[in-house]
C-alpha atoms as a PDB file:
ATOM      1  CA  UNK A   1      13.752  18.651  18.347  1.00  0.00           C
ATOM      2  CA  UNK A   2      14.641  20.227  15.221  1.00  0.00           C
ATOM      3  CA  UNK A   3      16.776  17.312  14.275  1.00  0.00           C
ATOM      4  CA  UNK A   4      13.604  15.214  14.588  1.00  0.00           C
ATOM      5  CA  UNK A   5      11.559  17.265  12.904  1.00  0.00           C
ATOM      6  CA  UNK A   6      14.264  17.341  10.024  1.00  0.00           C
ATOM      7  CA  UNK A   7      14.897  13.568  10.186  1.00  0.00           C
ATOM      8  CA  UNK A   8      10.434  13.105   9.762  1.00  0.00           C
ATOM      9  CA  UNK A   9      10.643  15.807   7.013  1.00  0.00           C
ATOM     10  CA  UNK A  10      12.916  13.827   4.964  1.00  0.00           C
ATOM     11  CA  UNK A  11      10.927  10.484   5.414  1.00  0.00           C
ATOM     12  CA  UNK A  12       7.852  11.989   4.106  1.00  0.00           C
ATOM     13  CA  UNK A  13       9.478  14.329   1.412  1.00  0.00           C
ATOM     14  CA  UNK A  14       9.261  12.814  -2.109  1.00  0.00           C
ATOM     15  CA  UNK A  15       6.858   9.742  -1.309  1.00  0.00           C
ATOM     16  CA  UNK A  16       4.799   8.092  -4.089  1.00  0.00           C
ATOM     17  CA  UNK A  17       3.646   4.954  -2.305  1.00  0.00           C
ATOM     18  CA  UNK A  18      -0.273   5.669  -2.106  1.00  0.00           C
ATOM     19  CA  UNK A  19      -0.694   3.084   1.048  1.00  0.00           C
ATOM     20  CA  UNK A  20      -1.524   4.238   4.193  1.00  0.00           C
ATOM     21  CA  UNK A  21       0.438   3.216   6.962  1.00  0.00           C
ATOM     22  CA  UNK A  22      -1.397   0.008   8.540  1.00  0.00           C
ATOM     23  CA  UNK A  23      -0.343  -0.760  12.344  1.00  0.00           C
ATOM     24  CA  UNK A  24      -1.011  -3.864  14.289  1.00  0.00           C
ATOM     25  CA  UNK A  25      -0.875  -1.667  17.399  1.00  0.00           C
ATOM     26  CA  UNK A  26      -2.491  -0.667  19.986  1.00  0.00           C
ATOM     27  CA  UNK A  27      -4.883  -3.664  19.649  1.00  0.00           C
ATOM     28  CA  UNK A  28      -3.756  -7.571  20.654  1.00  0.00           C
ATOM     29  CA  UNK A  29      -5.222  -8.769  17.633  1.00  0.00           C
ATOM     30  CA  UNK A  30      -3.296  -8.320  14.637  1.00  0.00           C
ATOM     31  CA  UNK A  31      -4.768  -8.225  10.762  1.00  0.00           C
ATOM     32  CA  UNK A  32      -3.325  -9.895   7.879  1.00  0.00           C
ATOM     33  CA  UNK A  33      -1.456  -6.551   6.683  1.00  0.00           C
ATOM     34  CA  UNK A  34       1.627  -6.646   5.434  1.00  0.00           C
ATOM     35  CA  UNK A  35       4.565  -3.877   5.444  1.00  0.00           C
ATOM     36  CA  UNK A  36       5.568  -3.414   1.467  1.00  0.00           C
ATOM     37  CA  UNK A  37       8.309  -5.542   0.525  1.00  0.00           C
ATOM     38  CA  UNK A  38      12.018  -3.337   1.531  1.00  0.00           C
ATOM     39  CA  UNK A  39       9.957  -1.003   4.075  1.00  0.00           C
ATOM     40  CA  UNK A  40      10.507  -0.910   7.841  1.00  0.00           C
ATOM     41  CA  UNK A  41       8.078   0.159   9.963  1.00  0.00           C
ATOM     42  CA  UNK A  42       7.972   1.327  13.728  1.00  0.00           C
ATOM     43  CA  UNK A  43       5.145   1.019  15.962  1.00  0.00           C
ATOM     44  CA  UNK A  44       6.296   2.535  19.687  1.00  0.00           C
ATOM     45  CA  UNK A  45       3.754   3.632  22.374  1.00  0.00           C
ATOM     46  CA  UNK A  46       3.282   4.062  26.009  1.00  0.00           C
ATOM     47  CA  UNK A  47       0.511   1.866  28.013  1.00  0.00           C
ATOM     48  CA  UNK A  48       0.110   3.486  31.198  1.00  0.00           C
ATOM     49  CA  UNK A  49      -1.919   1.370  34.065  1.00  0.00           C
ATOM     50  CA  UNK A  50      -4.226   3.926  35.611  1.00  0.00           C
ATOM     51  CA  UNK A  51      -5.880   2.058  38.076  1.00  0.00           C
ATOM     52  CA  UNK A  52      -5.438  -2.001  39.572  1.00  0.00           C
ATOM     53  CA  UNK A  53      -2.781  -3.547  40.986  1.00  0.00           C
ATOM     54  CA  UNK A  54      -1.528  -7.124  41.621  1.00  0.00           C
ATOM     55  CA  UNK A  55       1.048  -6.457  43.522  1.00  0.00           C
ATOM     56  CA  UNK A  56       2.905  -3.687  45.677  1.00  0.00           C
ATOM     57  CA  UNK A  57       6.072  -4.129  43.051  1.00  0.00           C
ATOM     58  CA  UNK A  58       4.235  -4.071  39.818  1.00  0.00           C
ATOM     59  CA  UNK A  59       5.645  -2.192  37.049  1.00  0.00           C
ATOM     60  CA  UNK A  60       2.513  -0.268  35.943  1.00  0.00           C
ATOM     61  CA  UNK A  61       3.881   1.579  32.835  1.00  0.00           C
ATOM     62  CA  UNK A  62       4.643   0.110  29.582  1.00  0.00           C
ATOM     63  CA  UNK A  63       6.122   0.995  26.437  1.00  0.00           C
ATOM     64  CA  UNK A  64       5.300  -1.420  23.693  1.00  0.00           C
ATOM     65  CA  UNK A  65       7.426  -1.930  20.180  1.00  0.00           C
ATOM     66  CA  UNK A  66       7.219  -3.490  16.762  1.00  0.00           C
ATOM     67  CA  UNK A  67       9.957  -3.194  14.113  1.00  0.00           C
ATOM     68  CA  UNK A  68       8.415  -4.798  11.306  1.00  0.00           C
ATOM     69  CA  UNK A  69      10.079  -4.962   8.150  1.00  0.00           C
ATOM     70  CA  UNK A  70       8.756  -6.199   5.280  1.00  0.00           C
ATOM     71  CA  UNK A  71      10.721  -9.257   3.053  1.00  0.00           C
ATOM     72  CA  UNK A  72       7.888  -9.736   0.123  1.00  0.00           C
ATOM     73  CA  UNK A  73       4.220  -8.987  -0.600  1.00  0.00           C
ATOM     74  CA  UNK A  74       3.171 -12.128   1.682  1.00  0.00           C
ATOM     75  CA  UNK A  75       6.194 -12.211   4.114  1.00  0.00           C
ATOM     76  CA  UNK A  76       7.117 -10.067   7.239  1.00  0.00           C
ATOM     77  CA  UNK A  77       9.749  -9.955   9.914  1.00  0.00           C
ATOM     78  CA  UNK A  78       9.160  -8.870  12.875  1.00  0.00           C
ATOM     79  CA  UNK A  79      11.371  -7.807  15.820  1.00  0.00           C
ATOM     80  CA  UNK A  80      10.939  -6.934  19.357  1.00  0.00           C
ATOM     81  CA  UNK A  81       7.690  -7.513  19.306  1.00  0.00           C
ATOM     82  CA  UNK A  82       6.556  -6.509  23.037  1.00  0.00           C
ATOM     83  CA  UNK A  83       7.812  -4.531  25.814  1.00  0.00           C
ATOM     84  CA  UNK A  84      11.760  -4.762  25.385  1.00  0.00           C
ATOM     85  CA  UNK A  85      12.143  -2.037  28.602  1.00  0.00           C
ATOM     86  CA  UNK A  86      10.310  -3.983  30.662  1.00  0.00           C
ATOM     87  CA  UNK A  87      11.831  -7.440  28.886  1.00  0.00           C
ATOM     88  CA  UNK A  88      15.534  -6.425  30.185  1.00  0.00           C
ATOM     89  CA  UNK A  89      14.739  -5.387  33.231  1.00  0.00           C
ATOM     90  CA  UNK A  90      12.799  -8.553  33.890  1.00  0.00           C
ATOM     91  CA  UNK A  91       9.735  -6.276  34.890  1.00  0.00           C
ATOM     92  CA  UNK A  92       6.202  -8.451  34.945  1.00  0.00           C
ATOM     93  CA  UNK A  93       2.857  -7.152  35.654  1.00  0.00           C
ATOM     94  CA  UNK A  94      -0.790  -8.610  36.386  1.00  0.00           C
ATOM     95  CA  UNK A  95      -1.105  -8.077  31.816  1.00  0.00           C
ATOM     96  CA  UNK A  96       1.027 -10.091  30.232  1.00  0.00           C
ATOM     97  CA  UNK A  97       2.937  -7.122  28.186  1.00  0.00           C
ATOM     98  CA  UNK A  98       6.773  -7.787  29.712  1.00  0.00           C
ATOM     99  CA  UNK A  99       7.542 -10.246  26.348  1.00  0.00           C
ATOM    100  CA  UNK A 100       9.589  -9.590  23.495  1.00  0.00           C
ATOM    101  CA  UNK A 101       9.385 -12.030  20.379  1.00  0.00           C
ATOM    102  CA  UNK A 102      11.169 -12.627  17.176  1.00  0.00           C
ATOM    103  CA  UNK A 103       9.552 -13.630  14.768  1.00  0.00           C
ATOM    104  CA  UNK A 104       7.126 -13.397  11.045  1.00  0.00           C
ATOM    105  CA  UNK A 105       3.867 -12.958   9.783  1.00  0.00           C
ATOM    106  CA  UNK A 106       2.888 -14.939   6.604  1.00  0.00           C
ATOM    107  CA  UNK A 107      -0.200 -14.132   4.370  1.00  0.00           C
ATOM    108  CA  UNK A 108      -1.269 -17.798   3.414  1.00  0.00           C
ATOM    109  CA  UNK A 109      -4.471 -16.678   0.857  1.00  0.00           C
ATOM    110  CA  UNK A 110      -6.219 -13.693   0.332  1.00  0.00           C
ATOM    111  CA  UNK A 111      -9.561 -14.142  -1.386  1.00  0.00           C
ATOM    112  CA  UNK A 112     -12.511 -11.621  -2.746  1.00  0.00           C
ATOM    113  CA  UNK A 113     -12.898  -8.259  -3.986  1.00  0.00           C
ATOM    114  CA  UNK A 114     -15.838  -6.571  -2.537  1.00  0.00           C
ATOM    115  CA  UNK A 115     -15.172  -8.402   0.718  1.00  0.00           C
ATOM    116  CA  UNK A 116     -11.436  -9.313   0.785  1.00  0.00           C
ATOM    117  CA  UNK A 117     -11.056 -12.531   2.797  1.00  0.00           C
ATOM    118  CA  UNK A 118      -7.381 -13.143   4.000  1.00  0.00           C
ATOM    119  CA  UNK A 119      -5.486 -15.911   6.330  1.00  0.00           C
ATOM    120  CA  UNK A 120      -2.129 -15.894   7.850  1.00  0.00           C
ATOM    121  CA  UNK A 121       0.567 -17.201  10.188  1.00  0.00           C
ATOM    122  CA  UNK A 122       2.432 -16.072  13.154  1.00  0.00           C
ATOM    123  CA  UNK A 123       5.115 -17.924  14.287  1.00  0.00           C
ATOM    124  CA  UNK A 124       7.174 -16.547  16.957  1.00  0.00           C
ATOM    125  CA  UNK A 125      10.141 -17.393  19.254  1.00  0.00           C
ATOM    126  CA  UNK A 126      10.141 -15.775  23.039  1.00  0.00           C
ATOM    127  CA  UNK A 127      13.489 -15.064  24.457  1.00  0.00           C
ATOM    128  CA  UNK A 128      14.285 -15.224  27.990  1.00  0.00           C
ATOM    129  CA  UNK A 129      15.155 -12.179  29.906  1.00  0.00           C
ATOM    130  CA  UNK A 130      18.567 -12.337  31.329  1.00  0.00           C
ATOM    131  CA  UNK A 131      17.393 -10.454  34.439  1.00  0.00           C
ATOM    132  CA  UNK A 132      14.296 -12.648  35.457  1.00  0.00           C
ATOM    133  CA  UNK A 133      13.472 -15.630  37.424  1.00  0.00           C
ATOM    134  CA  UNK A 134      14.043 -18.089  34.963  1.00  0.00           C
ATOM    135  CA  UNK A 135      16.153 -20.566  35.455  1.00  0.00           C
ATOM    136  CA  UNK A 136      16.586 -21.683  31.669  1.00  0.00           C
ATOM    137  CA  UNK A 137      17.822 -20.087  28.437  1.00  0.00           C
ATOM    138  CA  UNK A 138      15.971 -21.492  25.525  1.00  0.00           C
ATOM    139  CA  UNK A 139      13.354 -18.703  23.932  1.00  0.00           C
ATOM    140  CA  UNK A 140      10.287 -20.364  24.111  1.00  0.00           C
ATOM    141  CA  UNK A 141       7.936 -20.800  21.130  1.00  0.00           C
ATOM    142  CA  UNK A 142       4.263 -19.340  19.932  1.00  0.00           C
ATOM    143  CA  UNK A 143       2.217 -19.531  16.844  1.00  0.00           C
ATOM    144  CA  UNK A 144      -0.960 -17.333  16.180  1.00  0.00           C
ATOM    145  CA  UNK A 145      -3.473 -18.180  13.549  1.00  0.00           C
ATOM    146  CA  UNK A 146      -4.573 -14.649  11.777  1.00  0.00           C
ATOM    147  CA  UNK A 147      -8.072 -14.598  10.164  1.00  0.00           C
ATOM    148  CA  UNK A 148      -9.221 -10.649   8.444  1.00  0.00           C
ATOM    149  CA  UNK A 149     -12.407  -9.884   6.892  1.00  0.00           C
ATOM    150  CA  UNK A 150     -12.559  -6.316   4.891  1.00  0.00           C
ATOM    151  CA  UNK A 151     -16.279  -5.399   3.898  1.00  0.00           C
ATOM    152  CA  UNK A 152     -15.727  -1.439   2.374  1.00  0.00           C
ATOM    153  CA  UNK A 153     -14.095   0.340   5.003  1.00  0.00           C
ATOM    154  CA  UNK A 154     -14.695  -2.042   7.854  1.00  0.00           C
ATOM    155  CA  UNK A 155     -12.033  -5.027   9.196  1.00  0.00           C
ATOM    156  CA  UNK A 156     -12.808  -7.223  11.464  1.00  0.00           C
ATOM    157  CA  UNK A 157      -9.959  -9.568  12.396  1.00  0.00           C
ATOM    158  CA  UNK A 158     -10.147 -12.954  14.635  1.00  0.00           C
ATOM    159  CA  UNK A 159      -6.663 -14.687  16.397  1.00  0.00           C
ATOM    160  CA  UNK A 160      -6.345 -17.537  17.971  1.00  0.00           C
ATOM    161  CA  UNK A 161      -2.940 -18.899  19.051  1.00  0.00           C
ATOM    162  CA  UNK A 162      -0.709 -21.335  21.877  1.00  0.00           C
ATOM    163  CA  UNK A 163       2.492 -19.577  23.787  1.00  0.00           C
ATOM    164  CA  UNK A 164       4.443 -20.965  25.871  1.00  0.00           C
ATOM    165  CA  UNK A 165       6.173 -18.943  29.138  1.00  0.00           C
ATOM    166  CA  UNK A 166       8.196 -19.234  32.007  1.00  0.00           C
ATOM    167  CA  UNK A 167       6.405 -20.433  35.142  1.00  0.00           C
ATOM    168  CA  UNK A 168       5.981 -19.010  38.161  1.00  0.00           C
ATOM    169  CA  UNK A 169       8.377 -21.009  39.826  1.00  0.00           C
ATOM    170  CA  UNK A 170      11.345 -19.791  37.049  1.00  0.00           C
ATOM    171  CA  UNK A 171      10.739 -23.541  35.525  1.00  0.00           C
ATOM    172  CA  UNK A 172       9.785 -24.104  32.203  1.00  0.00           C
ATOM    173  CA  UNK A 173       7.287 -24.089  31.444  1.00  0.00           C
ATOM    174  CA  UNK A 174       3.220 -22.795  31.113  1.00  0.00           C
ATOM    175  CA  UNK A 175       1.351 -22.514  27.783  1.00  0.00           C
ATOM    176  CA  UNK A 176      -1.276 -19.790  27.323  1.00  0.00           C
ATOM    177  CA  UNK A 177      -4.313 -20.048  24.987  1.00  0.00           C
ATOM    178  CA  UNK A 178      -5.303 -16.466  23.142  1.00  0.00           C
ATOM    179  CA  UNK A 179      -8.030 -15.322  21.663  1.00  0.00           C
ATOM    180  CA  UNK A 180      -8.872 -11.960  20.343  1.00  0.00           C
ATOM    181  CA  UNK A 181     -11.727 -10.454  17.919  1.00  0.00           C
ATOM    182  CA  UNK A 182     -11.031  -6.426  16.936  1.00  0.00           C
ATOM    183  CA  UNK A 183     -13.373  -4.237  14.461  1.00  0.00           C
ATOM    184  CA  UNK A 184     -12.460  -1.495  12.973  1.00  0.00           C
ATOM    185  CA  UNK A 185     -13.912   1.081  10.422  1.00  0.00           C
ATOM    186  CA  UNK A 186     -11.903   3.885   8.111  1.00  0.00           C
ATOM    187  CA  UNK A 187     -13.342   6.961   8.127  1.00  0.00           C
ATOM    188  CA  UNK A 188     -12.836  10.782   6.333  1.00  0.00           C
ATOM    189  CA  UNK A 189     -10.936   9.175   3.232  1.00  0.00           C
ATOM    190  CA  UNK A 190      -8.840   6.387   5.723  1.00  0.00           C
ATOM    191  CA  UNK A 191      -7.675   9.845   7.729  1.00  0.00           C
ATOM    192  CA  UNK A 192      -9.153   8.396  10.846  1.00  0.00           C
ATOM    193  CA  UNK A 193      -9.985   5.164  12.069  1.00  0.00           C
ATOM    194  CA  UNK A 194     -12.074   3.717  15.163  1.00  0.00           C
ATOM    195  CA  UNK A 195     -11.224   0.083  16.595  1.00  0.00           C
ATOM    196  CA  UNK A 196     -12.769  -1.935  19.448  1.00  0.00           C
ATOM    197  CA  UNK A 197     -11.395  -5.069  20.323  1.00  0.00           C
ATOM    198  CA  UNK A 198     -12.026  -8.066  23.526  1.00  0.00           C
ATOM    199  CA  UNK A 199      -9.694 -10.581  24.078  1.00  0.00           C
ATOM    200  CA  UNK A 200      -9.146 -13.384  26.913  1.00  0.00           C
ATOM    201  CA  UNK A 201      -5.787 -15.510  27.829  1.00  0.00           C
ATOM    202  CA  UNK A 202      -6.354 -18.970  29.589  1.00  0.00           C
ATOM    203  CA  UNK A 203      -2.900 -20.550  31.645  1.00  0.00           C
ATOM    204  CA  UNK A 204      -2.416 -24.284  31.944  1.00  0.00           C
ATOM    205  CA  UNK A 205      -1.760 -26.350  33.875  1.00  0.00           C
ATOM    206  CA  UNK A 206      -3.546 -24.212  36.232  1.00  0.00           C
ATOM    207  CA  UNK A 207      -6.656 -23.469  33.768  1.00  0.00           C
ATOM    208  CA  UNK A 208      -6.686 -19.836  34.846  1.00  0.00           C
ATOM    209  CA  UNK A 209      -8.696 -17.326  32.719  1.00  0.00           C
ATOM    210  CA  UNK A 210      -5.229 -15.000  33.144  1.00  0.00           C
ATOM    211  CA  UNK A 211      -7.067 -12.381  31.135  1.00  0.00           C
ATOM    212  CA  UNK A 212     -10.348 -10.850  29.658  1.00  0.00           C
ATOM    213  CA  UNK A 213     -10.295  -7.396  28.817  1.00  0.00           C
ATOM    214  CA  UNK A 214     -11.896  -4.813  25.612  1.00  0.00           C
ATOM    215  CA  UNK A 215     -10.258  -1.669  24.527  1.00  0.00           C
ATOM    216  CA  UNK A 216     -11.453   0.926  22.125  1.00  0.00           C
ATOM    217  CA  UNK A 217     -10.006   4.356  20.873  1.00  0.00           C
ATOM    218  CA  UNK A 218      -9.261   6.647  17.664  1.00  0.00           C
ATOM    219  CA  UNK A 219      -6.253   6.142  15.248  1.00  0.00           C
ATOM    220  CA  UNK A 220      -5.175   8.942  12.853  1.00  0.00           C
ATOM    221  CA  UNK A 221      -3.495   9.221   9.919  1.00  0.00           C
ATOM    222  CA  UNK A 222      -1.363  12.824  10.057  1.00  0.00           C
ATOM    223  CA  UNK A 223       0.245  11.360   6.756  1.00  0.00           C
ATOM    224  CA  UNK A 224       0.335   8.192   4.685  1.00  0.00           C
ATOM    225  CA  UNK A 225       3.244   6.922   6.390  1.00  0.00           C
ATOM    226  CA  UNK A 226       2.499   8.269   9.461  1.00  0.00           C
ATOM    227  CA  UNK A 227       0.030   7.577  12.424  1.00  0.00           C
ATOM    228  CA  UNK A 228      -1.191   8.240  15.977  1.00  0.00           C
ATOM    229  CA  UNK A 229      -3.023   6.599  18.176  1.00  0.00           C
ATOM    230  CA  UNK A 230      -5.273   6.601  21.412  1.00  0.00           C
ATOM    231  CA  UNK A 231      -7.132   4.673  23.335  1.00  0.00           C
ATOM    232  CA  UNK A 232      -8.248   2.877  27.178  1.00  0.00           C
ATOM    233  CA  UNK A 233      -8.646  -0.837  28.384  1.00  0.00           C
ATOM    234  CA  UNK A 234     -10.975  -2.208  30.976  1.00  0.00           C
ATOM    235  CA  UNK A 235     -10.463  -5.453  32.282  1.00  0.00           C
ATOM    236  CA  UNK A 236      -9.309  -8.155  34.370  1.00  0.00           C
ATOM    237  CA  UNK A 237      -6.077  -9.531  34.937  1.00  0.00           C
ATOM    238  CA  UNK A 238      -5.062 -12.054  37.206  1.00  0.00           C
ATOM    239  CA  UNK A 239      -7.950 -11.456  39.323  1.00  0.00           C
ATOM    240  CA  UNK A 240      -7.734  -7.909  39.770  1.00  0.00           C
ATOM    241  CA  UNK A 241      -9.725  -5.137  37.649  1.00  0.00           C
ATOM    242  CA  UNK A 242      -7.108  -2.974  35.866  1.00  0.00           C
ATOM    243  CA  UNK A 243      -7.884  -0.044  33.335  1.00  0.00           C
ATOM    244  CA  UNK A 244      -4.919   1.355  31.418  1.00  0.00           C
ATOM    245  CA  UNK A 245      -4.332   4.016  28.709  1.00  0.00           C
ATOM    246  CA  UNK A 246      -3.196   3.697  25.417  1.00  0.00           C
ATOM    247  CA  UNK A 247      -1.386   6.080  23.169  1.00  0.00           C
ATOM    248  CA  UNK A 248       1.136   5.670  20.246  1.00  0.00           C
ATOM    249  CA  UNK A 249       3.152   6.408  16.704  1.00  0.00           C
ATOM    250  CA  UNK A 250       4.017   4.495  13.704  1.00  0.00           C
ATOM    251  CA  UNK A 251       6.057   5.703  11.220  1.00  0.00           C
ATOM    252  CA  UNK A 252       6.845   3.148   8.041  1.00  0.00           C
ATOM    253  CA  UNK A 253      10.469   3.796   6.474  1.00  0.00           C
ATOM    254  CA  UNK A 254      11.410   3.099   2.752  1.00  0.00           C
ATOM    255  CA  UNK A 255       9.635   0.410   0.414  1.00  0.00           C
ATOM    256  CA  UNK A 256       8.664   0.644  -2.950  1.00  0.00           C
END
């Protein structure tokens, strides 16, 4: 404990960069923020399925992770993006939180400044777990298109995206349509933030609505490169009503 509290201590000693630390997490929907070019930042939480069950061996718990680190003002990398506990194991659930990616975000434009308007990328590659069903190798590919509005303290951020996953058979392969809206607004100087979010997940071939769900909670800043988070989802998956609990850090490393 005191090693942690050491190793925090020196993170936070001595820093000049006046950004607050900007996390795509807890939400599904990600904005067009970028880490600062030669920063790494770590976004690590638990999402705990309270209630709703698809199955007698569903893996109910969670523990989503981003490593993003950033490569220029417009450019991210981002790693183990997902669930990689529940990747290795090859867990799944009724949600589809058991994938890892690899991959970037890209700012394309960023227009206004009242009202900042901004559009990105987010191509990403899906590896296969060695421990699951499948019955191929090849990581699988995704892109997201990233659209954030910013009037004053308010964002509201649309995505819209393809993936493609293993079937249920093991086979290769199904392709999942996404779509999520969030809001958020900044309050107390940025110190605190509120988000609500819906989003929905169709599966072909089968044309399933796979998901439709909201969540909502608090986010808050204890330090400019440091946040927590909390929050709860209602909604259905796979054609069973699940609500789950949300609660995480991020910490951003380095950067200029």
């Amino acid at each position: 404990m005191k090693l942690a509290c050491f190793a925090l201590w020196v993170v936070l000693a001595g820093d000049e960069d006046p950004r607050r630390v900007d996390p795509d997490r807890p939400t599904i929907t990600n904005t067009t923020s970028m880490v600062p070019r030669g920063a790494v930042q770590i976004e690590a939480g638990v999402d705990a399925q309270v209630y709703g069950r698809a199955s007698q061996d569903e893996f109910l718990v969670a523990t989503p992770m981003i490593v993003r680190i950033g490569l220029h003002e417009r450019v991210e990398l981002r790693v183990f993006d997902g669930d990689p506990v529940r990747w290795g194991l090859g867990q799944t659930g009724a949600r589809q939180q058991h994938e890892v990616s690899i991959g970037a975000k890209i700012k394309l434009f960023e227009r206004g400044q009242r009202t900042k308007t901004s559009l990105g990328l987010q191509p990403q590659l899906l590896p296969v777990s060695p421990l699951g069903k499948e019955t191929f190798w090849a990581p699988l590919p995704a892109l997201l298109l990233l659209l954030s509005v910013e009037p004053g303290e308010w964002n509201i951020s649309v995505n819209a995206g393809i993936k493609t996953a293993p079937a249920d058979t093991g086979r290769c392969c199904e392709i999942s349509d996404l779509f999520a809206a969030s809001v958020s607004r900044a309050l107390a100087d940025q110190r605190l933030r509120l988000w609500g979010e819906v989003y929905a997940r169709l599966d072909f071939p089968h044309t399933e609505l796979a998901e439709l769900a909201g969540d909502g909670g608090l986010m808050v800043h204890l330090h400019r490169r440091v946040a927590l988070d909390a929050g709860v989802l209602v909604g259905r998956a796979r054609r069973t009503l699940v609500v789950a609990v949300l609660a995480g850090l991020s910490v951003r490393f380095g950067g200029r």
